[in-house]
C-alpha atoms as a PDB file:
ATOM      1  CA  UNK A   1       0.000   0.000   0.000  1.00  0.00           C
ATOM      2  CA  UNK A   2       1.230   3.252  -0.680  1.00  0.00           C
ATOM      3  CA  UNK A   3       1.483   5.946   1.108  1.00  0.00           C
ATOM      4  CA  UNK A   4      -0.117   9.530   0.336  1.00  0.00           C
ATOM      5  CA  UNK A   5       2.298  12.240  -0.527  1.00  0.00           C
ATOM      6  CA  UNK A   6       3.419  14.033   2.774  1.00  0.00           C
ATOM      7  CA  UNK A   7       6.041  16.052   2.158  1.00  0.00           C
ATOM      8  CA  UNK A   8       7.926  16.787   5.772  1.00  0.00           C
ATOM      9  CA  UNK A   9      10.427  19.779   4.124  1.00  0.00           C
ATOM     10  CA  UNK A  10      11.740  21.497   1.335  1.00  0.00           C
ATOM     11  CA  UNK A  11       8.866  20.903  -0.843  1.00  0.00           C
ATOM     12  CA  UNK A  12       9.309  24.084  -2.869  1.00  0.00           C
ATOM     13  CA  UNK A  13      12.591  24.176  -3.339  1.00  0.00           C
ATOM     14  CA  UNK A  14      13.312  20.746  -3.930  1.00  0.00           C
ATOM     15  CA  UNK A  15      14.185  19.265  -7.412  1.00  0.00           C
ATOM     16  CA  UNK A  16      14.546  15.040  -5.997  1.00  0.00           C
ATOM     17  CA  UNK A  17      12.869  12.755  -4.225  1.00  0.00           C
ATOM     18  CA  UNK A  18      13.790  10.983  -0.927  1.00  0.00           C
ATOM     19  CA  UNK A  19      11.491   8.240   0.819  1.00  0.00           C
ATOM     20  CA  UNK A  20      12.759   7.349   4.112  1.00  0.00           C
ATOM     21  CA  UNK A  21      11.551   3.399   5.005  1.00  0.00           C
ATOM     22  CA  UNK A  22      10.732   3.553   8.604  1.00  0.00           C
ATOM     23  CA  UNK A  23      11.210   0.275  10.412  1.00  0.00           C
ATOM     24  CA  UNK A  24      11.390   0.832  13.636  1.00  0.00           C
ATOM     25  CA  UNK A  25       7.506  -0.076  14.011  1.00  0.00           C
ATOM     26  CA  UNK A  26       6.881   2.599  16.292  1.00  0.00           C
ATOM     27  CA  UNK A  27       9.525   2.138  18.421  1.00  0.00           C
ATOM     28  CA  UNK A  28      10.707   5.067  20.105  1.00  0.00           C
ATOM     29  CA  UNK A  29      14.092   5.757  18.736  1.00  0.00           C
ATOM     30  CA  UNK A  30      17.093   7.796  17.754  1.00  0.00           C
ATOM     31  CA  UNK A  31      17.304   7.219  14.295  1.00  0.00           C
ATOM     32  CA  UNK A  32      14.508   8.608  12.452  1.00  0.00           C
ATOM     33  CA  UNK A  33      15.024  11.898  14.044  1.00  0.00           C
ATOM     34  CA  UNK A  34      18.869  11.947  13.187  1.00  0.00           C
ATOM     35  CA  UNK A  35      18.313  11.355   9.352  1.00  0.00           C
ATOM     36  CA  UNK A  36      16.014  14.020   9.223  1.00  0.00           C
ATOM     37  CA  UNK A  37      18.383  16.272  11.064  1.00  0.00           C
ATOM     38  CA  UNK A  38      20.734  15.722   8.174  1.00  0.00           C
ATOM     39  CA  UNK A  39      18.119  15.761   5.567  1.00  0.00           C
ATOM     40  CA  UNK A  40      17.568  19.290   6.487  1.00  0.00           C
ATOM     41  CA  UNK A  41      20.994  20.226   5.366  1.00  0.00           C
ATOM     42  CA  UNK A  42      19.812  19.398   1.569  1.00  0.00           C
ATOM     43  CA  UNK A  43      16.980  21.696   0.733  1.00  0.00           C
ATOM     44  CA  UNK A  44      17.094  20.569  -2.930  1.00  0.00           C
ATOM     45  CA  UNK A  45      15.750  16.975  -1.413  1.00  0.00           C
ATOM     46  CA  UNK A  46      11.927  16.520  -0.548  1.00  0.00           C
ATOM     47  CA  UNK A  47      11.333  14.088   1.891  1.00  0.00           C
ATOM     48  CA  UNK A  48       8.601  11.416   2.444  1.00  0.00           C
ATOM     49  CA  UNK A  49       8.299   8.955   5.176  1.00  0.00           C
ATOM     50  CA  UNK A  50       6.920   5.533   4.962  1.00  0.00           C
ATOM     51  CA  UNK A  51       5.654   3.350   8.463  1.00  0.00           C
ATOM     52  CA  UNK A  52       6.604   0.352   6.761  1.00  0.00           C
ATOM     53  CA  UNK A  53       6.186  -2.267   9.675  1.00  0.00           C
ATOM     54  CA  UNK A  54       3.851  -0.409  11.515  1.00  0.00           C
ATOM     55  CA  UNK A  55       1.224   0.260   8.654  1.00  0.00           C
ATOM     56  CA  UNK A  56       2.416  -1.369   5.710  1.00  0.00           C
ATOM     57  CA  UNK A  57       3.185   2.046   4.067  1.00  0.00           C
ATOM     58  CA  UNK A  58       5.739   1.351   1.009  1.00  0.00           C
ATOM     59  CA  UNK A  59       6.595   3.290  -1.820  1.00  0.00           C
ATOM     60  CA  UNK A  60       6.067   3.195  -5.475  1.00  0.00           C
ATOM     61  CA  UNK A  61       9.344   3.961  -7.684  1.00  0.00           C
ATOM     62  CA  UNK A  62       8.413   7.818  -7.983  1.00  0.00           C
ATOM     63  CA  UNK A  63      11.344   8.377  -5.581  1.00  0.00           C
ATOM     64  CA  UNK A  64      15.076   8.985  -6.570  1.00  0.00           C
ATOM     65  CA  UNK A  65      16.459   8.010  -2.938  1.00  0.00           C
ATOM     66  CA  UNK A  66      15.859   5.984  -0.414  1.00  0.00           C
ATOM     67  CA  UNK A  67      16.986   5.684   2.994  1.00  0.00           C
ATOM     68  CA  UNK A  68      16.040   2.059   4.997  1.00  0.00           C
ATOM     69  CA  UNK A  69      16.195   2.660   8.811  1.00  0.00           C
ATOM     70  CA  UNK A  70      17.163   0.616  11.899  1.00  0.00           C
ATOM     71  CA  UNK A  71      15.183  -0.913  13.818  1.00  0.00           C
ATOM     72  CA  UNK A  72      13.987  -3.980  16.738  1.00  0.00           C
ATOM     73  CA  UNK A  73      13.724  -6.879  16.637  1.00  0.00           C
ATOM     74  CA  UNK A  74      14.604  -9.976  14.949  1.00  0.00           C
ATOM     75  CA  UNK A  75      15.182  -9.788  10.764  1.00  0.00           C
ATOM     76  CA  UNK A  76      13.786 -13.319  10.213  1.00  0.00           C
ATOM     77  CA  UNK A  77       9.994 -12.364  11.328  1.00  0.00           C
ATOM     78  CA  UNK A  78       7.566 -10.352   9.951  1.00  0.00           C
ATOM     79  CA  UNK A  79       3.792 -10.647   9.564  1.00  0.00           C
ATOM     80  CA  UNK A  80       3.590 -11.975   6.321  1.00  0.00           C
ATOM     81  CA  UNK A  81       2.512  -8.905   4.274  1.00  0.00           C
ATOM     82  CA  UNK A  82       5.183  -5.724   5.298  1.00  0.00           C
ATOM     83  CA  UNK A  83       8.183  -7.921   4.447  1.00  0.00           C
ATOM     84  CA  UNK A  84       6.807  -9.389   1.144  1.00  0.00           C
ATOM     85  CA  UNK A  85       6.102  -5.735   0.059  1.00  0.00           C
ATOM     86  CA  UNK A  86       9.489  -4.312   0.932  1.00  0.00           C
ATOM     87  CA  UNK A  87      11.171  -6.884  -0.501  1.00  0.00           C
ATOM     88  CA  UNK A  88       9.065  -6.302  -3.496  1.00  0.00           C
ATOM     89  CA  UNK A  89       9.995  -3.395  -3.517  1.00  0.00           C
ATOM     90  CA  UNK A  90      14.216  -3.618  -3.510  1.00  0.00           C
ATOM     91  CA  UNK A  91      13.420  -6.226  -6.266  1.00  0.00           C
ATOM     92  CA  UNK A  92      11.927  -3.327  -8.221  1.00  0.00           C
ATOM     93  CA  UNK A  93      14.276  -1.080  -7.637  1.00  0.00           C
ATOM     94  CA  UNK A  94      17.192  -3.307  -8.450  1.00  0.00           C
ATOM     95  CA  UNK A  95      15.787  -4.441 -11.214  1.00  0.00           C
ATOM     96  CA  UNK A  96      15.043  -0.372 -12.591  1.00  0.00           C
ATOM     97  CA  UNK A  97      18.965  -0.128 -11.932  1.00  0.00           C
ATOM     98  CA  UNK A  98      19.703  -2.928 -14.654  1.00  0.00           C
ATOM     99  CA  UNK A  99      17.288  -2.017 -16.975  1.00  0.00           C
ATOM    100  CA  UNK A 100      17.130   2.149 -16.408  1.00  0.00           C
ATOM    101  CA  UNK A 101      20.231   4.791 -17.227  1.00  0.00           C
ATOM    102  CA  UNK A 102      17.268   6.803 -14.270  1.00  0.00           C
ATOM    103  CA  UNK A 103      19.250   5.288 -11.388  1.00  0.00           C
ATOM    104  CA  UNK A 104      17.938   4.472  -8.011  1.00  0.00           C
ATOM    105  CA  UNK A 105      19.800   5.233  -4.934  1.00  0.00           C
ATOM    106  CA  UNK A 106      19.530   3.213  -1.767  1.00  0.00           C
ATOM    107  CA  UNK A 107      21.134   3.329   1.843  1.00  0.00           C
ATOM    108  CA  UNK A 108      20.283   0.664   4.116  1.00  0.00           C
ATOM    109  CA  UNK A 109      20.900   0.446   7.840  1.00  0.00           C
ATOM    110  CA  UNK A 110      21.344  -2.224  10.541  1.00  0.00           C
ATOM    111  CA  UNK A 111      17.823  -4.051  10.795  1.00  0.00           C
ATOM    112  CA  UNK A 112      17.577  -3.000   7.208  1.00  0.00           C
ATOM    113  CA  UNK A 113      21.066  -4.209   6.041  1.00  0.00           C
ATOM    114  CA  UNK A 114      20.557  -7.101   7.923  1.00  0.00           C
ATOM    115  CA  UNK A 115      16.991  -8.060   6.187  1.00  0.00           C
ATOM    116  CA  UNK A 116      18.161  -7.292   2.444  1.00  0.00           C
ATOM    117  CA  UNK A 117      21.523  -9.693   3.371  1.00  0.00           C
ATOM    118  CA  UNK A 118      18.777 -12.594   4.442  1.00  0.00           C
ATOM    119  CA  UNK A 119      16.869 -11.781   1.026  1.00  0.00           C
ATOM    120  CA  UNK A 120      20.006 -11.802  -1.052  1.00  0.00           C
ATOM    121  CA  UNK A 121      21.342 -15.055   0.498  1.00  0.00           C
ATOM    122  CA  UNK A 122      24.583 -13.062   1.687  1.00  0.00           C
ATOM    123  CA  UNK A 123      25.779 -14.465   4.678  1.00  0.00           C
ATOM    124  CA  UNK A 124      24.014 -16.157   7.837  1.00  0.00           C
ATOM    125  CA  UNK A 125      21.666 -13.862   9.857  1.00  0.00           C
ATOM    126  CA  UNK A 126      21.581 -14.704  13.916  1.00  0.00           C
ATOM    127  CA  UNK A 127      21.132 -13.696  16.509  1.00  0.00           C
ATOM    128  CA  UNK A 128      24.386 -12.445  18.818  1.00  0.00           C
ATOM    129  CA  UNK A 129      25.311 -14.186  21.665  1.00  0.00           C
ATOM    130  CA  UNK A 130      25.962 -10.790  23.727  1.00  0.00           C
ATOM    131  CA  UNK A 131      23.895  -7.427  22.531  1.00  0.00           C
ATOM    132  CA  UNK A 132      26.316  -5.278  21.045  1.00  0.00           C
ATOM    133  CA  UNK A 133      25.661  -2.016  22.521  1.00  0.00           C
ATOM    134  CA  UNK A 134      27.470   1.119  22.671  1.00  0.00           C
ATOM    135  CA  UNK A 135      30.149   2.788  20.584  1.00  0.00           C
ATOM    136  CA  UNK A 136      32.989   0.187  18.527  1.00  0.00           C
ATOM    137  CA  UNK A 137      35.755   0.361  16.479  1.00  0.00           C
ATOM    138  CA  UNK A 138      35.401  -0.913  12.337  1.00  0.00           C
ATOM    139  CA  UNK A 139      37.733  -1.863   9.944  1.00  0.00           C
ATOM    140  CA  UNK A 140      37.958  -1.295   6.616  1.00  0.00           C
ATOM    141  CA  UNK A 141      38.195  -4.260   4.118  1.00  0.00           C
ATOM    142  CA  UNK A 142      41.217  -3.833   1.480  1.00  0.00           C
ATOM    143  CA  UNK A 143      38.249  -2.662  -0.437  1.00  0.00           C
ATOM    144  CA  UNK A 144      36.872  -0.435   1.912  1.00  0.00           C
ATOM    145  CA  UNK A 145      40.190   1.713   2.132  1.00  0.00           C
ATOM    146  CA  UNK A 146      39.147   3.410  -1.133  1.00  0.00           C
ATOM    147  CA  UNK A 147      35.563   3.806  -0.284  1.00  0.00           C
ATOM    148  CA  UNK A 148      34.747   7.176  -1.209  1.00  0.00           C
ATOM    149  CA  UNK A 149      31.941   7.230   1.592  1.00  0.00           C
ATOM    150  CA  UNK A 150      35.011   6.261   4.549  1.00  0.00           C
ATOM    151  CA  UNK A 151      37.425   8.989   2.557  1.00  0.00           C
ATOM    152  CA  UNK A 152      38.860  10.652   5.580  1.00  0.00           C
ATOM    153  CA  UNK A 153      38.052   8.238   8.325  1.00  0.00           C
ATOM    154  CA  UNK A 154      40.758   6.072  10.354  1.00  0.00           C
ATOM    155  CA  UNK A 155      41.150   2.393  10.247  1.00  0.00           C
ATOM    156  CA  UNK A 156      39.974   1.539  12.405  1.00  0.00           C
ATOM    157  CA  UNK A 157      36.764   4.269  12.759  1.00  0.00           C
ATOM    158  CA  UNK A 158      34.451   4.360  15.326  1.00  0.00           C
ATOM    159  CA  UNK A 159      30.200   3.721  14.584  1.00  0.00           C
ATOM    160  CA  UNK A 160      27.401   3.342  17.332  1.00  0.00           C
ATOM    161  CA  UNK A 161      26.408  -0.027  17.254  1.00  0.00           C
ATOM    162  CA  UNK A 162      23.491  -1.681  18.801  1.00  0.00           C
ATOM    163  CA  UNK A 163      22.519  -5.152  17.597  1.00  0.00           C
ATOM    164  CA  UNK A 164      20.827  -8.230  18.816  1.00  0.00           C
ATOM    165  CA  UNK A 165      21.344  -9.758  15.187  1.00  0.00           C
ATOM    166  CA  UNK A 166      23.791  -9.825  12.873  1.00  0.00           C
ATOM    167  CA  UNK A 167      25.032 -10.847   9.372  1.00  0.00           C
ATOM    168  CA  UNK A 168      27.780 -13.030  10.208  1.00  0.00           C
ATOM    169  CA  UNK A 169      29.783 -16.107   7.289  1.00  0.00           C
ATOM    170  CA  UNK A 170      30.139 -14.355   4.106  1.00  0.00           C
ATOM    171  CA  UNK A 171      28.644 -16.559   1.206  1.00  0.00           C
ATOM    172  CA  UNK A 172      31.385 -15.081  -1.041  1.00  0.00           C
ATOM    173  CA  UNK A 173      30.117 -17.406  -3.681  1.00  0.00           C
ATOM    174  CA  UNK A 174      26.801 -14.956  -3.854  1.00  0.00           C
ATOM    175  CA  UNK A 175      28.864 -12.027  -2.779  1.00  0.00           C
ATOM    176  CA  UNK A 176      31.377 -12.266  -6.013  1.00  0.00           C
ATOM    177  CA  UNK A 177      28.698 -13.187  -8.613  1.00  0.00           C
ATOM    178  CA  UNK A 178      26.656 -10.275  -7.937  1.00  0.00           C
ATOM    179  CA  UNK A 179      29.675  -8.190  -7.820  1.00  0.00           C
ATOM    180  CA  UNK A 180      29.004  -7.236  -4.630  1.00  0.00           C
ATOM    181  CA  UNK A 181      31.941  -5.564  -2.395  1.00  0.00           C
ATOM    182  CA  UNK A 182      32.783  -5.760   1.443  1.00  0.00           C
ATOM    183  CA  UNK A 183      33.721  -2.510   2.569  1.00  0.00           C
ATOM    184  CA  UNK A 184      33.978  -3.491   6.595  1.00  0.00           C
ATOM    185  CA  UNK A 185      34.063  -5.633   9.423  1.00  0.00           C
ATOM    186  CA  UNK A 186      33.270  -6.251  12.702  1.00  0.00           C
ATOM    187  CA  UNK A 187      36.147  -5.151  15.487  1.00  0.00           C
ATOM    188  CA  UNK A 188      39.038  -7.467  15.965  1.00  0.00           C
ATOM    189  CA  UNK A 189      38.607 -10.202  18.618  1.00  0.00           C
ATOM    190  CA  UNK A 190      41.651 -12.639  18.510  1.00  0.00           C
ATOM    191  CA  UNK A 191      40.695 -12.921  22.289  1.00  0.00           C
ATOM    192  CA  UNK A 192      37.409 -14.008  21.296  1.00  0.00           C
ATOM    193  CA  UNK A 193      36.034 -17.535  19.065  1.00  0.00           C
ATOM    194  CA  UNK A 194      33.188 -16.095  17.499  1.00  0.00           C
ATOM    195  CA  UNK A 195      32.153 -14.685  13.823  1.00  0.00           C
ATOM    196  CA  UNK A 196      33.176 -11.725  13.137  1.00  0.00           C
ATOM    197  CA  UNK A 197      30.336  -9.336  11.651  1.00  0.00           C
ATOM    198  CA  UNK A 198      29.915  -7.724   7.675  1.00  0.00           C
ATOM    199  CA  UNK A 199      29.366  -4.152   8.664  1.00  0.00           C
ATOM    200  CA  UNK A 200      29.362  -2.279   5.334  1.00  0.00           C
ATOM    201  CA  UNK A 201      28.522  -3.583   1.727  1.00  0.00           C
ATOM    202  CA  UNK A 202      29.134  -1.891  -1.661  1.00  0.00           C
ATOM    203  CA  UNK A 203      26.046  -3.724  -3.624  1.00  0.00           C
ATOM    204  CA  UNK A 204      26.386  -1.213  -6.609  1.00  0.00           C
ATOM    205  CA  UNK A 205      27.446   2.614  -7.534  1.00  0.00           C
ATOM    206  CA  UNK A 206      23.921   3.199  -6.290  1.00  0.00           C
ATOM    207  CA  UNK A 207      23.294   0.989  -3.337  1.00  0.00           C
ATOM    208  CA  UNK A 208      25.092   0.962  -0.005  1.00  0.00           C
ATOM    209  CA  UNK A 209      24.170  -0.568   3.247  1.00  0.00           C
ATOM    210  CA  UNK A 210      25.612  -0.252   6.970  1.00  0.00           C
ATOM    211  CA  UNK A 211      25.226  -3.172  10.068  1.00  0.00           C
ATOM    212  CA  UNK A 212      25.799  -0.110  12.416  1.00  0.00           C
ATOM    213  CA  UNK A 213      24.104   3.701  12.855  1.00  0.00           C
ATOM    214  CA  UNK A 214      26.055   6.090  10.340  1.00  0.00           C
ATOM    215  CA  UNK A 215      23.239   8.630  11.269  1.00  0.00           C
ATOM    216  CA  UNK A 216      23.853   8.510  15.506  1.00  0.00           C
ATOM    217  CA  UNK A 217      24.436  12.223  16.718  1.00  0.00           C
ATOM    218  CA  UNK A 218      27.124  11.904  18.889  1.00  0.00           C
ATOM    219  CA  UNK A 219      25.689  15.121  21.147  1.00  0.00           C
ATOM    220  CA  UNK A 220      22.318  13.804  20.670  1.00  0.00           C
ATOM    221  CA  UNK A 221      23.290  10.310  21.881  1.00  0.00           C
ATOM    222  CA  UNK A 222      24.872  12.219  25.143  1.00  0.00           C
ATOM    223  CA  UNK A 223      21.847  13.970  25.898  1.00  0.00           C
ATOM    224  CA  UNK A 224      19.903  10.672  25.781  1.00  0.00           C
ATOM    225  CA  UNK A 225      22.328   8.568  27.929  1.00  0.00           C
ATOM    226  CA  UNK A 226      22.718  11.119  30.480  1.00  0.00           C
ATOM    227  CA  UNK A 227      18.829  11.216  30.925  1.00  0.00           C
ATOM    228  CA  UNK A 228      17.705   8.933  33.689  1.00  0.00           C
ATOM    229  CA  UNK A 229      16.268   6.003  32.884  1.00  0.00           C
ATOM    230  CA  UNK A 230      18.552   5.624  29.443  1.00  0.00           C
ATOM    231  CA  UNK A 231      21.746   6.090  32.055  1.00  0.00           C
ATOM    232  CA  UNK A 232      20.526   3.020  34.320  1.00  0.00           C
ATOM    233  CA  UNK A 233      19.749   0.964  31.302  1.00  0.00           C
ATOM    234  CA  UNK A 234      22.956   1.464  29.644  1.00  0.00           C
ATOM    235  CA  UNK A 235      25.165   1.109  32.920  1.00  0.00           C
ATOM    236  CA  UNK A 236      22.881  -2.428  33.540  1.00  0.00           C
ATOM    237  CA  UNK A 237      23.931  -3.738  30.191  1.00  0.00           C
ATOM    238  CA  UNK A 238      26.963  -2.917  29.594  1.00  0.00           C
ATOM    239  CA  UNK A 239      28.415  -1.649  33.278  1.00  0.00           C
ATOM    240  CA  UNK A 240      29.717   1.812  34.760  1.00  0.00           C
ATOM    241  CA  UNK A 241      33.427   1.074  33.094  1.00  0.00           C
ATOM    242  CA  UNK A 242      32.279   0.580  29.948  1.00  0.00           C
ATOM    243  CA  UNK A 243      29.261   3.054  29.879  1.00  0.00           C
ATOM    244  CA  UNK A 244      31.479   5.770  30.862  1.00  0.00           C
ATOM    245  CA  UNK A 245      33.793   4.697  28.009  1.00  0.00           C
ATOM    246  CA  UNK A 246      31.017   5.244  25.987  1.00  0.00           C
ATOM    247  CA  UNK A 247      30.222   8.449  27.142  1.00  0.00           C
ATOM    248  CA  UNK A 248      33.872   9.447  26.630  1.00  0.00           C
ATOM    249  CA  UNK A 249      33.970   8.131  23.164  1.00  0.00           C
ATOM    250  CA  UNK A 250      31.010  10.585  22.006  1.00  0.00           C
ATOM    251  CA  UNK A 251      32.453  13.391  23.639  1.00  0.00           C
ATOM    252  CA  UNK A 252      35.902  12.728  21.562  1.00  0.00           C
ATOM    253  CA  UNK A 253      35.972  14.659  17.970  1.00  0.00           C
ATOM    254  CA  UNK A 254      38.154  12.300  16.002  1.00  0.00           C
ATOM    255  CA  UNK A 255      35.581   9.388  16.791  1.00  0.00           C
ATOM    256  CA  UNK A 256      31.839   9.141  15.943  1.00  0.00           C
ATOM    257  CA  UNK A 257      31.548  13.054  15.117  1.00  0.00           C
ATOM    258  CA  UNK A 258      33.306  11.486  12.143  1.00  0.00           C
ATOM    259  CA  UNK A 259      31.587   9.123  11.090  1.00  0.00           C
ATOM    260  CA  UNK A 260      28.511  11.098  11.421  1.00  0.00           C
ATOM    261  CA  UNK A 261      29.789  13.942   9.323  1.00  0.00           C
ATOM    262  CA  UNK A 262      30.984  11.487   6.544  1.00  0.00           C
ATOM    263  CA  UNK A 263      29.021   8.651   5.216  1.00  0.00           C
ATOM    264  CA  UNK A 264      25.509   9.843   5.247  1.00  0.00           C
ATOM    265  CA  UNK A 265      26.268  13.186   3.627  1.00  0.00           C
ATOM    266  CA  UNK A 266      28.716  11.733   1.426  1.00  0.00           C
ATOM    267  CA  UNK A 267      25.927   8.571   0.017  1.00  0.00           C
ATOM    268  CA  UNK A 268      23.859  12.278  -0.282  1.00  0.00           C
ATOM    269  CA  UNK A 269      25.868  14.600  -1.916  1.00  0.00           C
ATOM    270  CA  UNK A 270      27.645  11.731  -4.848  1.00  0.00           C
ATOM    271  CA  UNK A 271      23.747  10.807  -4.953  1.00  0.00           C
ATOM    272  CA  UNK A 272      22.456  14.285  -5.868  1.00  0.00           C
ATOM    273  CA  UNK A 273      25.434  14.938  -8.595  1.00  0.00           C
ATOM    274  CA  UNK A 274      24.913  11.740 -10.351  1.00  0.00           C
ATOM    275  CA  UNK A 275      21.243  12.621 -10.278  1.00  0.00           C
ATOM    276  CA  UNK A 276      21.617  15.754 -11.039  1.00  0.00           C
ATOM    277  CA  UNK A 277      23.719  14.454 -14.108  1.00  0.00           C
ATOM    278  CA  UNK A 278      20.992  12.219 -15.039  1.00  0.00           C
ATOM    279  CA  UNK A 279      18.656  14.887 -15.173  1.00  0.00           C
ATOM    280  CA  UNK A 280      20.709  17.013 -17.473  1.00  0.00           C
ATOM    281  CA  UNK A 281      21.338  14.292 -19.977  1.00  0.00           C
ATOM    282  CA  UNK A 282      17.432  13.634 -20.368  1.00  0.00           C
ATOM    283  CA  UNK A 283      16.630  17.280 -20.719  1.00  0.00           C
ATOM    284  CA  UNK A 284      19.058  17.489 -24.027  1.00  0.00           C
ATOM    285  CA  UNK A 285      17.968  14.195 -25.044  1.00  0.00           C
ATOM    286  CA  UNK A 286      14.514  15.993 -25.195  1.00  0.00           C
END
């Protein structure tokens, strides 16, 4: 079902189309209020959000972006009807992208990433054996190191990352024949005998997908974890030690500021000037 045009901003100055996939099922959350923070920065982007869990609400290929959110819960479930229409939908929109020269541009994160993974067959989705909660190094795959959207992050770089699931066993069979690229990993753990996670994918120029939060605000994320109850939760799953680690990590510049600043924008502005491109060579074609 789609959803009736609702533009949230920019609406008359805007020359593209973004539809943000909501699935955080009306969760209360972070997320959706950080993309649209940085959405605001692009006034030549109109913006429409989608309840796609929640109400079923998914979009018709009238958009030229779309951004696929975080959210609870476990990947593998659905009711039956959301998930068969958003996965639908990528199959649309991938299959536009082979047939169009009108490209689509994607950005999946975590619960998102971690659902189109499962419907690609790219690895094994599970569930972790600890929640991963908090803020955590990533490396870059050999790949990764000339990812435009890392340009000017460390190797490690630091992400908020908070998952109960995860994509974990590469099927590099299905990974290689789609031409599919690994940009990152899950932090070293020599110490530790479990999987390491796929945290970034390169599935096309157009398509790129994150297993952590590019979007976290690092000063919004300190406002909300120095609120009481969000301290006493965090210090009861992860400890005082590490949640003032945490804490000290968001107040740092060269960490998550970073990665905030970087990927998001970056996916926007290459996005908007191949677009933009696009737009120009159909205008002198007419």
């Amino acid at each position: 079902m789609e959803q009736k045009e609702n533009y949230r901003f920019n609406e008359r100055s805007a020359v593209l189309r973004l539809a943000i996939l909501d699935m955080y099922d009306g969760t209360p959350n972070l997320g959706m209020n950080n993309i649209l923070e940085i959405l605001t920065l692009f006034p030549e982007i109109a913006v429409d959000c989608f309840d796609v869990r929640g109400k079923c609400e998914v979009p018709g290929l009238n958009y030229d972006i779309y951004i696929s959110s975080g959210g609870p819960g476990s990947p593998l479930q659905g009711d039956g009807i959301w998930e068969r229409a958003y996965y639908s939908l990528l199959d649309r929109l991938w299959l536009h992208n082979q047939k169009s020269n009108d490209k689509k541009f994607v950005f999946f994160i975590c619960h998102s990433f971690q659902m189109v993974c499962l419907h690609l067959g790219l690895g094994e989705v599970m569930r972790r054996k600890k929640e991963s909660f908090g803020i955590y190094p990533v490396h870059k795959t050999e790949e990764g190191k000339s990812e435009e959207l890392f340009s000017g992050l460390s190797d490690p770089f630091y992400v908020a990352d908070f998952r109960e699931w995860q994509v974990v066993k590469p099927n590099y069979f299905r990974i290689n024949k789609m031409g599919f690229k690994i940009m990152a990993m899950e932090k070293l753990r020599p110490h530790v005998d479990l999987e390491r996670a796929i945290m970034a994918i390169r599935f096309s120029p157009e398509w790129f997908g994150t297993q952590f939060h590019p979007e976290a605000d690092p000063d919004g994320m300190l406002y909300h974890f120095s609120e009481t109850p969000k301290k006493d939760v965090a210090i009861a799953k992860k400890g005082s030690k590490k949640y003032e680690i945490m804490m000290q990590l968001l107040r740092d510049p060269e960490k998550l500021v970073k990665t905030y600043d970087q990927i998001i924008p970056s996916f926007l502005n290459y996005a908007i000037q191949n677009l933009s491109q696009q737009k120009i060579s159909v205008n002198i074609q007419i």
